[in-house]
PDB file of N, CA and C in Angstrom:
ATOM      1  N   UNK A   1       0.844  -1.170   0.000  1.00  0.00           N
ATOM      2  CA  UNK A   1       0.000   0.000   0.000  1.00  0.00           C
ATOM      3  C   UNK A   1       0.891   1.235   0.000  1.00  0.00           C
ATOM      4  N   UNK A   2       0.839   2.166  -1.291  1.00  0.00           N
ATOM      5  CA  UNK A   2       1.365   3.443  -1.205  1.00  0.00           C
ATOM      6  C   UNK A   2       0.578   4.582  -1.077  1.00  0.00           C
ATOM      7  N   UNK A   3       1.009   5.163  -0.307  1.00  0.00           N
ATOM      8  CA  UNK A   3      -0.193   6.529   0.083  1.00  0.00           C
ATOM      9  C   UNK A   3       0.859   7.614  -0.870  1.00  0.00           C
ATOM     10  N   UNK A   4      -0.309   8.071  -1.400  1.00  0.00           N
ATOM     11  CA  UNK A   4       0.550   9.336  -1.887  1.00  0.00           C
ATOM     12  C   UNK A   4       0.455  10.583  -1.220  1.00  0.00           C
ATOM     13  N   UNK A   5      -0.270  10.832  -0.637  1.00  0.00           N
ATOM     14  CA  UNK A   5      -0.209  11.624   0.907  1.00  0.00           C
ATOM     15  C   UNK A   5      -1.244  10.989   1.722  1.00  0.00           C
ATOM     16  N   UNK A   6      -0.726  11.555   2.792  1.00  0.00           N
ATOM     17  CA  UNK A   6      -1.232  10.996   4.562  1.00  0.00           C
ATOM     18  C   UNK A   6      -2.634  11.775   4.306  1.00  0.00           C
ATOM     19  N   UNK A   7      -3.564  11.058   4.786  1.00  0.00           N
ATOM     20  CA  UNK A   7      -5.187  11.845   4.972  1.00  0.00           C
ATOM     21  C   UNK A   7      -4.721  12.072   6.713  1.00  0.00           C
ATOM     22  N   UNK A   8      -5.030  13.021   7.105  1.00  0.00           N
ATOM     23  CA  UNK A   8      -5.246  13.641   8.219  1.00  0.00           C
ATOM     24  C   UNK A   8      -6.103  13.093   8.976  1.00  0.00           C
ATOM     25  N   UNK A   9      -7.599  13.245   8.315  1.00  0.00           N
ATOM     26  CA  UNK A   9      -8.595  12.744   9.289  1.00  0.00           C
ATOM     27  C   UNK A   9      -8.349  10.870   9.665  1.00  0.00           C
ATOM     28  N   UNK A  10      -7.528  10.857   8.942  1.00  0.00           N
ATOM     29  CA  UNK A  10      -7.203   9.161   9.795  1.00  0.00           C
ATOM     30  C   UNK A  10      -6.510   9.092  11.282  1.00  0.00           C
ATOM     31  N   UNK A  11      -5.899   9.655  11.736  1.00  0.00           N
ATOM     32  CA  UNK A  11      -4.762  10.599  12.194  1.00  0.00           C
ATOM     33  C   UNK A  11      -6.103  10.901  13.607  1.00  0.00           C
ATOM     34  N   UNK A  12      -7.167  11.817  13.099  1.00  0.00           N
ATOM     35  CA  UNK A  12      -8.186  12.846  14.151  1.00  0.00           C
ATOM     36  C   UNK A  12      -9.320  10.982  14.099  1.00  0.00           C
ATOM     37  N   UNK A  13      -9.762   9.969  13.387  1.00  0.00           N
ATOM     38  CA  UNK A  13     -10.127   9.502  13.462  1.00  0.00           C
ATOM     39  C   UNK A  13      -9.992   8.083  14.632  1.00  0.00           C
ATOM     40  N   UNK A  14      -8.606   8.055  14.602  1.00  0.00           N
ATOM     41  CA  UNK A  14      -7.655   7.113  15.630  1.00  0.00           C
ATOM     42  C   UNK A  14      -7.897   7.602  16.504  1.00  0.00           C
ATOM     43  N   UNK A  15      -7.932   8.946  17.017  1.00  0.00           N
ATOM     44  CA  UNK A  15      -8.027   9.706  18.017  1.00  0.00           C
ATOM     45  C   UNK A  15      -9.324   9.861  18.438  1.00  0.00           C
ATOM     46  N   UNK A  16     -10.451   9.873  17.901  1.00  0.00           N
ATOM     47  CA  UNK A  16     -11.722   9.563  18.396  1.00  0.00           C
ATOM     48  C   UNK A  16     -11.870   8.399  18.910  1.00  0.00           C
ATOM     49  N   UNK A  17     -11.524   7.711  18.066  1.00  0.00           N
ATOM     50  CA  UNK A  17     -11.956   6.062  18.703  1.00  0.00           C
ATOM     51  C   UNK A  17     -11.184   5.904  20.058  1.00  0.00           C
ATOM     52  N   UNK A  18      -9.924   6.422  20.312  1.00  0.00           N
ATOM     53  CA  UNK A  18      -9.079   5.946  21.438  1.00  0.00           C
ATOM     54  C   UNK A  18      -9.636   6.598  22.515  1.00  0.00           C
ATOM     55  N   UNK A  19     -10.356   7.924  22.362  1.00  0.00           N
ATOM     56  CA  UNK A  19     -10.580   8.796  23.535  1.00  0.00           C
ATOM     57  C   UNK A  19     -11.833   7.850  23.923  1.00  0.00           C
ATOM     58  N   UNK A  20     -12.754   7.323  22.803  1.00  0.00           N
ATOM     59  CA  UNK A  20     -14.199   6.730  23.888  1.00  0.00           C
ATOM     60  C   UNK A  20     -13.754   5.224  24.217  1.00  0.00           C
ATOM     61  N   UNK A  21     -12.550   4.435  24.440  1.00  0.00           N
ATOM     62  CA  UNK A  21     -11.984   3.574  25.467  1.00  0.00           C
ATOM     63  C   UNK A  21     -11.619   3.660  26.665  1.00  0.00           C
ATOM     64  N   UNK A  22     -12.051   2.814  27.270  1.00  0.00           N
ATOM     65  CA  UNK A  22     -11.518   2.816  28.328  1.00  0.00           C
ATOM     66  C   UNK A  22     -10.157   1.914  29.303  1.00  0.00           C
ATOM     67  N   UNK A  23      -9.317   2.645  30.116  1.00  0.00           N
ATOM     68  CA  UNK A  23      -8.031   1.908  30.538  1.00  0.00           C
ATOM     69  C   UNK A  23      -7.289   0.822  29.530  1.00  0.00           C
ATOM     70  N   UNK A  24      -7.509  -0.331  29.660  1.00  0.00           N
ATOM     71  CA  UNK A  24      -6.172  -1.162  28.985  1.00  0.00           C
ATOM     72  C   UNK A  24      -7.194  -1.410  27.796  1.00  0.00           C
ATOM     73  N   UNK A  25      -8.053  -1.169  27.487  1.00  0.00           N
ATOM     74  CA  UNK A  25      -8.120  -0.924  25.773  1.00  0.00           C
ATOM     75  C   UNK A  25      -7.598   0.223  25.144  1.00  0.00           C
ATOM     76  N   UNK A  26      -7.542   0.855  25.722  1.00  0.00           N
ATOM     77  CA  UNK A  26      -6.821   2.416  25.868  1.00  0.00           C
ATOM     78  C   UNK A  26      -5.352   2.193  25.255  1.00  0.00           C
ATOM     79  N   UNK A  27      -4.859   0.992  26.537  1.00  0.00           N
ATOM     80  CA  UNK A  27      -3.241   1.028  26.299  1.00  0.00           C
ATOM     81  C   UNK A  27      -3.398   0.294  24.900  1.00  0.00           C
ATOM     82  N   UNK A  28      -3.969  -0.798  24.842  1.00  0.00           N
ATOM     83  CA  UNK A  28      -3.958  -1.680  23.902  1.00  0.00           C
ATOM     84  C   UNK A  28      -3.766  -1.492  22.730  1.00  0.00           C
ATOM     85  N   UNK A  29      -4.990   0.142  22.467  1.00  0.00           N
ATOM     86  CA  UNK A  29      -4.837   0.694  20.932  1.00  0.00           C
ATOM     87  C   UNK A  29      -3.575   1.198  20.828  1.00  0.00           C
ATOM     88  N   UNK A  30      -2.892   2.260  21.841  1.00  0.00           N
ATOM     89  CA  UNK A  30      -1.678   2.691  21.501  1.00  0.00           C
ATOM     90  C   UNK A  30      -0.573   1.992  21.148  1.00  0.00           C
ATOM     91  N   UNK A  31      -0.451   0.694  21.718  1.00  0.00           N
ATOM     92  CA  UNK A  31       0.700  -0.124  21.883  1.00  0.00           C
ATOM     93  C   UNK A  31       0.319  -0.688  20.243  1.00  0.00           C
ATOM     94  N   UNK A  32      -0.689  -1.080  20.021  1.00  0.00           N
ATOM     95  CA  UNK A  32      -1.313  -1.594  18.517  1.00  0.00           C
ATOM     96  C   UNK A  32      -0.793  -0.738  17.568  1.00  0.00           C
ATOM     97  N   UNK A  33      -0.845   0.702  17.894  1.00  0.00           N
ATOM     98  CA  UNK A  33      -0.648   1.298  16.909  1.00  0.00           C
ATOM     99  C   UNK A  33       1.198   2.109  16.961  1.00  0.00           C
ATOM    100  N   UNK A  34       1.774   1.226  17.817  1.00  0.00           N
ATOM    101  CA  UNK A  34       3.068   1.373  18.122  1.00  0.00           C
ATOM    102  C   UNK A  34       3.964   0.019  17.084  1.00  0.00           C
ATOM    103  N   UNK A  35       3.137  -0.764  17.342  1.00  0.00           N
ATOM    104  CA  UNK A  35       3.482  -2.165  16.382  1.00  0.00           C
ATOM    105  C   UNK A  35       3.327  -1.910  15.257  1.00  0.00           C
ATOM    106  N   UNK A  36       2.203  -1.290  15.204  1.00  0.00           N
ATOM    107  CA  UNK A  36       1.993  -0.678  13.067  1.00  0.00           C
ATOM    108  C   UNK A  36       3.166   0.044  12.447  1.00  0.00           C
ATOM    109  N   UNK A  37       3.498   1.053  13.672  1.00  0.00           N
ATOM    110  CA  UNK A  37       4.808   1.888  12.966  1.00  0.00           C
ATOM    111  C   UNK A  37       6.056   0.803  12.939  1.00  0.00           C
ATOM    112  N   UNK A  38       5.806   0.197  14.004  1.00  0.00           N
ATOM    113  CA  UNK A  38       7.363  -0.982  13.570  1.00  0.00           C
ATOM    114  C   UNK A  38       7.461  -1.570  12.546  1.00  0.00           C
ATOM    115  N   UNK A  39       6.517  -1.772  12.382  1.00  0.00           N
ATOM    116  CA  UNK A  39       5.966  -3.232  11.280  1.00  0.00           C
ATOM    117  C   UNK A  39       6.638  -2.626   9.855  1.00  0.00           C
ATOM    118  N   UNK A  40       5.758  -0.817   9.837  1.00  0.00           N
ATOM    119  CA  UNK A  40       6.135  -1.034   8.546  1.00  0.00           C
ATOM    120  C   UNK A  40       7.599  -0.025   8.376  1.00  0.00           C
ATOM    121  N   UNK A  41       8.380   0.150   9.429  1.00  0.00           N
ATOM    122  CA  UNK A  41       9.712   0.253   9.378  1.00  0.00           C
ATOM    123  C   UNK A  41      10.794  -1.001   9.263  1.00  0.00           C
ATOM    124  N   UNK A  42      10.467  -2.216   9.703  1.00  0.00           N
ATOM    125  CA  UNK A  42      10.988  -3.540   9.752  1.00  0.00           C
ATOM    126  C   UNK A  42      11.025  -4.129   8.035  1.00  0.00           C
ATOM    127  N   UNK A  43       9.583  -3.695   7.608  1.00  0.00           N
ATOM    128  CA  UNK A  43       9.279  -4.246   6.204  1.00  0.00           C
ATOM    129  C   UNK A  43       9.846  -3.199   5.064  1.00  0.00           C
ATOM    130  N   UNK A  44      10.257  -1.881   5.761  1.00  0.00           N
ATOM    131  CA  UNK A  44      11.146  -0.724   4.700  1.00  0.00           C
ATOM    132  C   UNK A  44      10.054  -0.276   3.909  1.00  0.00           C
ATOM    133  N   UNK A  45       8.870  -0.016   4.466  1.00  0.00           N
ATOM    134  CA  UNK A  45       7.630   0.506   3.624  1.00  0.00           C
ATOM    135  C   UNK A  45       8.394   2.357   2.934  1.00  0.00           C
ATOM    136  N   UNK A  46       7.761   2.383   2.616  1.00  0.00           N
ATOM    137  CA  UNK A  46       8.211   3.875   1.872  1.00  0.00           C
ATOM    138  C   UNK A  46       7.728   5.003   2.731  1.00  0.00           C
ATOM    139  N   UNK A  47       8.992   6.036   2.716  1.00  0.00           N
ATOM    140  CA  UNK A  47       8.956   6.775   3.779  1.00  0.00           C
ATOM    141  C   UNK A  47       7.473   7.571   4.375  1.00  0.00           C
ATOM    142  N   UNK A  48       6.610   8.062   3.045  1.00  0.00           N
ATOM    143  CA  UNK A  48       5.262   8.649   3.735  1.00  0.00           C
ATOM    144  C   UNK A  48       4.290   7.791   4.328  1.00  0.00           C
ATOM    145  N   UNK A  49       4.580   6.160   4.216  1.00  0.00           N
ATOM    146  CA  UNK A  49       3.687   5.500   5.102  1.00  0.00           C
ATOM    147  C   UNK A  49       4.345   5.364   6.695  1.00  0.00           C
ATOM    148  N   UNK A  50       5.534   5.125   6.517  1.00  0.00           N
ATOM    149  CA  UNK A  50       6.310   4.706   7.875  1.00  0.00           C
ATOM    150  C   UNK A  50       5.927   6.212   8.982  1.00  0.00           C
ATOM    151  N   UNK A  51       6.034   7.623   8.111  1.00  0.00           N
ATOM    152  CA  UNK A  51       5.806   8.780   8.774  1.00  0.00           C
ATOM    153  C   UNK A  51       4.065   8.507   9.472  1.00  0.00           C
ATOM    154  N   UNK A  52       3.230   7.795   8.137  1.00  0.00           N
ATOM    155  CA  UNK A  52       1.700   8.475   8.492  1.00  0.00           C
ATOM    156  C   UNK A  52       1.502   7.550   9.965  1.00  0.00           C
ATOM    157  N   UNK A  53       2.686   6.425   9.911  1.00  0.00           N
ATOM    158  CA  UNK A  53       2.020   5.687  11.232  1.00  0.00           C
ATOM    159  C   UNK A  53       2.590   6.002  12.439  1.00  0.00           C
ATOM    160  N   UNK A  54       3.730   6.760  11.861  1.00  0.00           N
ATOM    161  CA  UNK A  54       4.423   7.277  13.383  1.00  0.00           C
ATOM    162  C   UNK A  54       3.402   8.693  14.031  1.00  0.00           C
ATOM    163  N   UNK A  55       3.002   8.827  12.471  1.00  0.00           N
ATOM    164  CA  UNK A  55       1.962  10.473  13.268  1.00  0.00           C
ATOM    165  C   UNK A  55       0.623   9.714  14.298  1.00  0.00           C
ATOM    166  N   UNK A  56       0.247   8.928  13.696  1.00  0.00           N
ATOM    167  CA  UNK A  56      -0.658   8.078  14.396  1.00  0.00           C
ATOM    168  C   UNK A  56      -0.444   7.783  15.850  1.00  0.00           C
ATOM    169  N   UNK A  57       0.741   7.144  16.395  1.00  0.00           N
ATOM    170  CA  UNK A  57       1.236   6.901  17.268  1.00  0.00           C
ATOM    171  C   UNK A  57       1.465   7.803  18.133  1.00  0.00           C
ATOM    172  N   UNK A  58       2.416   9.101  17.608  1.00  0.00           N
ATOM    173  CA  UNK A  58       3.052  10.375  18.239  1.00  0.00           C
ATOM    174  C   UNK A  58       1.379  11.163  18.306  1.00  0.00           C
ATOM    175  N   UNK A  59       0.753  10.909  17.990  1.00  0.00           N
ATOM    176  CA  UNK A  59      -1.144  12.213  18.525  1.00  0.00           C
ATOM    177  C   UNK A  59      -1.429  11.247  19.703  1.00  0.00           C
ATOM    178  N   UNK A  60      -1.873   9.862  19.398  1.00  0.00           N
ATOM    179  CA  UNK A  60      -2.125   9.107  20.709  1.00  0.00           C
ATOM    180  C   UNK A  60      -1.335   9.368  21.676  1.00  0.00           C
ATOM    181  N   UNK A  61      -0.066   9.161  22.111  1.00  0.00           N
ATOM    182  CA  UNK A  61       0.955   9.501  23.226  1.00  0.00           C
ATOM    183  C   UNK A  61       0.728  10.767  23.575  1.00  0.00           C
ATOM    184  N   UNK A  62       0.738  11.897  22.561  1.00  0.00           N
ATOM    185  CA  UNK A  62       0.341  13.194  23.165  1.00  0.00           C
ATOM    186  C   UNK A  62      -0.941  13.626  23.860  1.00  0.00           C
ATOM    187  N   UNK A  63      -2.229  12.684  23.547  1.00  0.00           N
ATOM    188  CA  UNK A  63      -3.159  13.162  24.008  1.00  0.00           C
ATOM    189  C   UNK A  63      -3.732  12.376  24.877  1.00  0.00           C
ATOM    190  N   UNK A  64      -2.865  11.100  24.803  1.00  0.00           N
ATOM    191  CA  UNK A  64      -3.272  10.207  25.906  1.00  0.00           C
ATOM    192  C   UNK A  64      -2.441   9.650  26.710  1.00  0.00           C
ATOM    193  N   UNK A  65      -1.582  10.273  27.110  1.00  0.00           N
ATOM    194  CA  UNK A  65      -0.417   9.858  27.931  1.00  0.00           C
ATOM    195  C   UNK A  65       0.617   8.974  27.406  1.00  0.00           C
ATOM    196  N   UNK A  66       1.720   8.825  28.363  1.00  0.00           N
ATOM    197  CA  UNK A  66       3.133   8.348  27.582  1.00  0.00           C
ATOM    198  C   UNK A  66       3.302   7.124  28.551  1.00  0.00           C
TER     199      UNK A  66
END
């Protein structure tokens, strides 16, 4: 999968869903979406996907703790 740019509202969409969880589903999504950015740094995905999942990751941590 090549994105030719990052959609944003995926990004504000992750972030809806994570805020109406609660505690260790909470952690669960973040850590989930901590594995996505590995995954596709491990597999050498192309740089605007490896970024769109680290943005994913880096909004969750910011708005939901570290």
């Amino acid at each position: 999968m090549v994105m030719s740019e990052i959609d944003p509202e995926f990004v504000k969409a992750s972030v809806k869903l994570c805020k109406g969880l609660k505690g260790p589903e909470r952690t669960d999504f973040i850590e989930d979406a901590l594995v996505d950015y590995k995954w596709t740094a491990y597999v050498k995905s192309p740089r605007e996907v490896q970024r769109h999942f680290r943005d994913v990751f880096t909004k969750l941590v910011k708005n939901f703790g570290h």
